[in-house]
Protein backbone atom coordinates (compact mmCIF):
# COMPACT_ATOMS: atom_id res chain seq x y z
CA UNK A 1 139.41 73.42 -55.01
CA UNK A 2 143.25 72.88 -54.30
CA UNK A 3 144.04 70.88 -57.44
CA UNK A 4 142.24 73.57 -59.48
CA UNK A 5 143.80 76.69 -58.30
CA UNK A 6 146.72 74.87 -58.62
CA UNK A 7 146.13 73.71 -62.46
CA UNK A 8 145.18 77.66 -62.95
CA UNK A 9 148.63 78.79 -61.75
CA UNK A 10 150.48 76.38 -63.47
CA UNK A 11 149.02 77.58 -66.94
CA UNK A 12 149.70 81.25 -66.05
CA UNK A 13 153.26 80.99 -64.79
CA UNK A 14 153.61 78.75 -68.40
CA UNK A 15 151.79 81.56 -70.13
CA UNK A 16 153.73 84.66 -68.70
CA UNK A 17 156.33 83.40 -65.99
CA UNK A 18 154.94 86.76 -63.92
CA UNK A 19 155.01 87.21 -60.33
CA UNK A 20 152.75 90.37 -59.74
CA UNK A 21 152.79 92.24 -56.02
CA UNK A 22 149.30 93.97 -56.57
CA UNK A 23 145.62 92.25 -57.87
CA UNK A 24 143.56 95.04 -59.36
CA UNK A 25 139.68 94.04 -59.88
CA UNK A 26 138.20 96.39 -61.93
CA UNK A 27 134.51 96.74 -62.13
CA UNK A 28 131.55 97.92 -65.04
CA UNK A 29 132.85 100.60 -67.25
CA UNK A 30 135.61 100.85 -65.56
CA UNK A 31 138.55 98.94 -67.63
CA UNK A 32 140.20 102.04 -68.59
CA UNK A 33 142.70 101.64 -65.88
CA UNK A 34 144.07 98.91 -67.93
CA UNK A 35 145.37 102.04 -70.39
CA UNK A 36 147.96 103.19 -67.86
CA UNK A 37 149.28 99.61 -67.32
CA UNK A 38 152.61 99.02 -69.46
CA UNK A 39 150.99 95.93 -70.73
CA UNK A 40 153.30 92.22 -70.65
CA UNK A 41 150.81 89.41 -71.09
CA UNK A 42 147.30 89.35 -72.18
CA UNK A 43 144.87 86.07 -71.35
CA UNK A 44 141.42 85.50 -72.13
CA UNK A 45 139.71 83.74 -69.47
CA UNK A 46 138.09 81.47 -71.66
CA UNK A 47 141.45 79.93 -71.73
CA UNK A 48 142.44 79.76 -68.53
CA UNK A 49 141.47 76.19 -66.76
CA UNK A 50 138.85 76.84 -64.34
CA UNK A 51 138.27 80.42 -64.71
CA UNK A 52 134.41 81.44 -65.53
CA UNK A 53 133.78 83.74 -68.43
CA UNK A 54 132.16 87.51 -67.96
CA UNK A 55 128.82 87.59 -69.30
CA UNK A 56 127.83 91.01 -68.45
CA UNK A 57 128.31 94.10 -70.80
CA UNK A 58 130.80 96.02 -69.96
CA UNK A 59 133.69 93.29 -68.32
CA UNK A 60 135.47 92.19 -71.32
CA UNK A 61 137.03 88.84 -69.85
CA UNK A 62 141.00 89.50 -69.66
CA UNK A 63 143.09 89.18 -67.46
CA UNK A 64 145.90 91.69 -67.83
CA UNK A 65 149.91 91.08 -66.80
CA UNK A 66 152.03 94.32 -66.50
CA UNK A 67 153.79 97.05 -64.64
CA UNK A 68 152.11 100.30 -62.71
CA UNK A 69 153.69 102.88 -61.07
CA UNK A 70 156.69 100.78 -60.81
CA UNK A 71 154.74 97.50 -59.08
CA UNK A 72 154.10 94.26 -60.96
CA UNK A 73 150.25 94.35 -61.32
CA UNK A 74 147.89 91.25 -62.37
CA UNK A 75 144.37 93.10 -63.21
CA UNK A 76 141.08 91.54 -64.05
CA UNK A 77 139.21 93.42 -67.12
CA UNK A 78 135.98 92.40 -65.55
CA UNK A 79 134.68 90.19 -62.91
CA UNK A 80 131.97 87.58 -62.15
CA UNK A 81 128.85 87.72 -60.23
CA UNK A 82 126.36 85.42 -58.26
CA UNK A 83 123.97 86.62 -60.25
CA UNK A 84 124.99 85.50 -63.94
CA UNK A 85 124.36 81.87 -62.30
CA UNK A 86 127.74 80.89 -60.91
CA UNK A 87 128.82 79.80 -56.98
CA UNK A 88 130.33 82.09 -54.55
CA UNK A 89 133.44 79.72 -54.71
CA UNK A 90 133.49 80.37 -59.20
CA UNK A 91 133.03 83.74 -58.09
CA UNK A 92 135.97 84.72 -55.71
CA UNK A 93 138.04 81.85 -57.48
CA UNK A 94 140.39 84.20 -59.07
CA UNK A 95 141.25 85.65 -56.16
CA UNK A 96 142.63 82.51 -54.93
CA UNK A 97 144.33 82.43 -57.83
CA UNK A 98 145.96 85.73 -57.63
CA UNK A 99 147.43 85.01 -54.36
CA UNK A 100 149.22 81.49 -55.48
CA UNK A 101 150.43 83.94 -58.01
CA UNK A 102 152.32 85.98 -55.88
CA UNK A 103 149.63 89.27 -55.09
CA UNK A 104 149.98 91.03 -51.45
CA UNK A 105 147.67 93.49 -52.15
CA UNK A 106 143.99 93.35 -53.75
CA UNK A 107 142.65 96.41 -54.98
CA UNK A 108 138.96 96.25 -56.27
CA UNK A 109 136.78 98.49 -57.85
CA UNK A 110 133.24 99.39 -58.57
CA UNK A 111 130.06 101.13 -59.99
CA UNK A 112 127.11 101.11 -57.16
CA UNK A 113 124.40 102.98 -55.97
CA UNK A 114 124.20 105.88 -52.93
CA UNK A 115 122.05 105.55 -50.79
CA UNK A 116 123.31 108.21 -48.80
CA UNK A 117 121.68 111.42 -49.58
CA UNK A 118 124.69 113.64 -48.75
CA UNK A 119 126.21 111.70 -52.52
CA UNK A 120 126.13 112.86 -55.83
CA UNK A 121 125.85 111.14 -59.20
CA UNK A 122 129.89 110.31 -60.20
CA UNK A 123 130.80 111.08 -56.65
CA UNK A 124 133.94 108.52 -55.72
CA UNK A 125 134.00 106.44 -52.43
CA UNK A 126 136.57 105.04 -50.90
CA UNK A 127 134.89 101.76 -49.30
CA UNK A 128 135.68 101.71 -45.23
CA UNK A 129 133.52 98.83 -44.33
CA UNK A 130 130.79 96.46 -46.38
CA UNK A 131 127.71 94.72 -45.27
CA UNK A 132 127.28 91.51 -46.88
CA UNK A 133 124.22 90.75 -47.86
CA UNK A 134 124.71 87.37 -50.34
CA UNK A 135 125.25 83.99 -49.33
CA UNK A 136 128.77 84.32 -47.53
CA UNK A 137 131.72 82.53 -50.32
CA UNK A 138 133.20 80.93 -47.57
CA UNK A 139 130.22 78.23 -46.65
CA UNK A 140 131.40 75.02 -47.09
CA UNK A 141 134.39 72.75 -46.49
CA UNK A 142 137.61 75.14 -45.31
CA UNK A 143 140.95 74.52 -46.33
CA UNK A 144 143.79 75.32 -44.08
CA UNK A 145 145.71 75.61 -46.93
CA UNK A 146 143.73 78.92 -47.77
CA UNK A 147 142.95 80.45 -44.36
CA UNK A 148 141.59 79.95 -40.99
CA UNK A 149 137.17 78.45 -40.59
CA UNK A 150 136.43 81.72 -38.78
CA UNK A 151 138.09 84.42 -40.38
CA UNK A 152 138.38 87.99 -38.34
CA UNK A 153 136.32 91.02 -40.81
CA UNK A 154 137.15 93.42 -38.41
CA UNK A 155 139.66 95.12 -40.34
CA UNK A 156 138.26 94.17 -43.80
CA UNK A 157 139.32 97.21 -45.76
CA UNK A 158 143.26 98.38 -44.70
CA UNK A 159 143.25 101.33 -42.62
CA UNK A 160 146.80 102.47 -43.74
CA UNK A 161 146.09 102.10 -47.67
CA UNK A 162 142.42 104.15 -46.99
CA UNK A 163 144.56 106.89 -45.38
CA UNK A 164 146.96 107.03 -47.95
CA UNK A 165 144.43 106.98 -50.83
CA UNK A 166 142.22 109.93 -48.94
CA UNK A 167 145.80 111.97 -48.94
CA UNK A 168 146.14 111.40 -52.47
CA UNK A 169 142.71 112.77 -53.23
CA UNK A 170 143.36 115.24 -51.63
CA UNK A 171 146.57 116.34 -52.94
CA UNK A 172 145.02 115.64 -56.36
CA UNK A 173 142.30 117.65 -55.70
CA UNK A 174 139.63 115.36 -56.33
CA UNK A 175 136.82 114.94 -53.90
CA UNK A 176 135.95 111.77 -52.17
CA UNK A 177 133.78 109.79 -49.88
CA UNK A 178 134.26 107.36 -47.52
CA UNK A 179 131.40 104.58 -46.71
CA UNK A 180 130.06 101.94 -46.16
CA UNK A 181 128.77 99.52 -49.30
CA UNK A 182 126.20 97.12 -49.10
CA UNK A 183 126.77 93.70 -51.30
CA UNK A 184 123.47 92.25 -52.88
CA UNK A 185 122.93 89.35 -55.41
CA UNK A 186 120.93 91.52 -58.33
CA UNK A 187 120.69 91.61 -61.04
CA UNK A 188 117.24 93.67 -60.28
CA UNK A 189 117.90 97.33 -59.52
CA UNK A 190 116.74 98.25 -55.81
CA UNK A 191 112.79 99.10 -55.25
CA UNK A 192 112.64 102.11 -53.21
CA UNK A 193 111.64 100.43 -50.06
CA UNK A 194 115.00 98.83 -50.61
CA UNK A 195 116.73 101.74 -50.59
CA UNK A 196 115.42 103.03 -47.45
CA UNK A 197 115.77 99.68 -45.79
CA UNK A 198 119.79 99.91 -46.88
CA UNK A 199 120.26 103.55 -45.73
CA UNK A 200 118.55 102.45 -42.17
CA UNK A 201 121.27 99.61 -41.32
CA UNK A 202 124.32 101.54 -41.96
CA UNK A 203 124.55 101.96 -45.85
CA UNK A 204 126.05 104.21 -48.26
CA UNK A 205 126.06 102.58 -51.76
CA UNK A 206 124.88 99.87 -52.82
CA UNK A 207 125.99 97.01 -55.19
CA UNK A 208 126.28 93.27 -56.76
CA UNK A 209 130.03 92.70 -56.22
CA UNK A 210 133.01 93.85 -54.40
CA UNK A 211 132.34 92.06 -50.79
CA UNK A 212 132.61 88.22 -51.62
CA UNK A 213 136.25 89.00 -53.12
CA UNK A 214 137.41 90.58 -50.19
CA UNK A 215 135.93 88.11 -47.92
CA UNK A 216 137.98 85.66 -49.54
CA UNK A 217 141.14 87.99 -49.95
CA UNK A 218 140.74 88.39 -46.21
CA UNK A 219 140.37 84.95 -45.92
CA UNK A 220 144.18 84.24 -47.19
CA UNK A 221 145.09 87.40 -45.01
CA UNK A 222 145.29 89.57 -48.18
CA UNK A 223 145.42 93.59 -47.17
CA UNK A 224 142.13 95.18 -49.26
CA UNK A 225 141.51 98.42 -50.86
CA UNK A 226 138.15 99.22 -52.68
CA UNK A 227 136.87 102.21 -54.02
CA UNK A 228 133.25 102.91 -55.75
CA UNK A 229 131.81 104.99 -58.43
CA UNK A 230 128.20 106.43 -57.37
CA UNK A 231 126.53 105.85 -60.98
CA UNK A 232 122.70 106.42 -59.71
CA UNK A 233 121.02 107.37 -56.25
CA UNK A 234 118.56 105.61 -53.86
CA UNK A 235 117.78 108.47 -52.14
CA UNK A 236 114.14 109.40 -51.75
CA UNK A 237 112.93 112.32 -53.91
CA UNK A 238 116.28 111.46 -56.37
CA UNK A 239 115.12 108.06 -57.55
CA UNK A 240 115.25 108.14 -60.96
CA UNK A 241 115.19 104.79 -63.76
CA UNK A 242 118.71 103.62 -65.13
CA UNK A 243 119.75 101.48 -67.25
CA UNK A 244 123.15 99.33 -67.10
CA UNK A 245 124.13 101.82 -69.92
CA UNK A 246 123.47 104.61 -68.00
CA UNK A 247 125.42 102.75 -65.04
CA UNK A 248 128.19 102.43 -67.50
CA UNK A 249 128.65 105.59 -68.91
CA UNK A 250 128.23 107.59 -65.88
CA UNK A 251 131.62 105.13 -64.44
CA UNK A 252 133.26 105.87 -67.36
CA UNK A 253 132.88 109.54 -66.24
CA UNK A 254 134.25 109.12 -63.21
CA UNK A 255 136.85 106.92 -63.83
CA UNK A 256 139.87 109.07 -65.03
CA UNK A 257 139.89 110.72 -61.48
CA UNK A 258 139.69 107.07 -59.56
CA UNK A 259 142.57 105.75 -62.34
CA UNK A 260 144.92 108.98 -61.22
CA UNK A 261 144.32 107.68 -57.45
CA UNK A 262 144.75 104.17 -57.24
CA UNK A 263 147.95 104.85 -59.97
CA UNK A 264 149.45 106.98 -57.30
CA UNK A 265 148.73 104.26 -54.34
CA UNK A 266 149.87 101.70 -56.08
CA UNK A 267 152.94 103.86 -56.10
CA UNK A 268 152.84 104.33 -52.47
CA UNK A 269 152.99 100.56 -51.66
């Protein structure tokens, strides 16, 4: 794993000699963020060695180089998933990437499911905790190089940058919620049995990515922010069918509002 990450960060620094200070993962429908970015470098990851390619609608497959707020920002334009066939390690390897490139901060995004019936359809939640639900992307041999065998998940999701972000809402006056998100392998859309069973131990929303990034971003001792975008409900009474569409366009609702906060925390780093 060692020799790859390292072949990965050799082509980038050729391609873009860029040292970013933030990693921004941003999830379905919602690459708009990548508008605000004053935009340096543009790969596909098709061309990066190593890198898996998005094969779900809605993540176009970039990976974007350029200033935000004033911070030097590297930002994926859609992520990989357990479910589209590849390993835990293919999926959190660009993470490990982004941190031999320089990152001290991961901020990830995403469109999931509430389960808590107190949510509404484009509600935003600022992610306080995660239960992890697929295989954990950490089984198998550990290198020292990356992080410790028994990482501590205690303090998965940065107190300080939650607090700041919940401020900014605030000030912004855009509502939030704070919670706690399940992570699931999909790609099937939760039975309602599942829903209950997720709202009884501890959930909020519900989704198919977010938690093996920041398990590995934790991992190298990487400070995490998430946030979510409730695109359907789980709630009894409120079930309703979606499709990814729906899921998509409902995100892309939401997502001026979560752009305006993480631009301003970004700011506050």
């Amino acid at each position: 794993m060692l020799e790859k990450i390292n072949q990965s960060v050799a082509f980038i620094k050729e391609k873009t000699n860029f040292t970013p200070e933030i990693g921004i993962i941003l999830g379905t429908g919602l690459g708009g963020l990548v508008r605000e970015i004053q935009i340096e470098h543009i790969l596909n990851y098709q061309d990066i060695p190593h890198f898996p390619i998005s094969t779900v609608e809605g993540h176009k497959g970039k990976l974007i180089f350029g200033t935000l707020s004033g911070k030097k920002v590297i930002a994926m334009q859609g992520r990989f998933h357990f479910y589209e066939g590849y390993t835990m390690q293919e999926v959190t390897f660009p993470v490990r990437v982004m941190k031999f490139l320089g990152i001290s901060t991961l901020m990830v995004s995403n469109a999931s499911g509430g389960v808590n019936p107190d949510y509404e359809i484009g509600d935003i939640m600022i992610i306080r905790d995660h239960i992890n639900l697929l295989p954990n992307p950490l089984i198998g041999k550990n290198y020292d190089e990356l992080g410790i065998r028994f990482p501590d998940m205690s303090d998965a999701y940065d107190k300080n940058l939650i607090q700041k972000a919940e401020s900014i809402a605030q000030t912004l006056h855009i509502k939030v919620q704070k919670g706690v998100y399940i992570g699931v392998t999909g790609p099937t859309l939760e039975t309602p049995s599942e829903y209950i069973h997720f709202r009884t131990i501890g959930g909020d929303a519900v989704g198919m990515s977010t938690v093996p990034e920041i398990i590995v971003a934790r991992h190298m001792n990487i400070p995490c922010f998430a946030i979510s975008i409730i695109t359907d409900l789980g709630v009894p009474g409120k079930i309703k069918m979606v499709t990814h569409t729906d899921i998509q366009n409902i995100a892309a609702n939401s997502e001026p509002n979560m752009t305006r906060i993480i631009k301003e925390l970004v700011r506050k780093i």
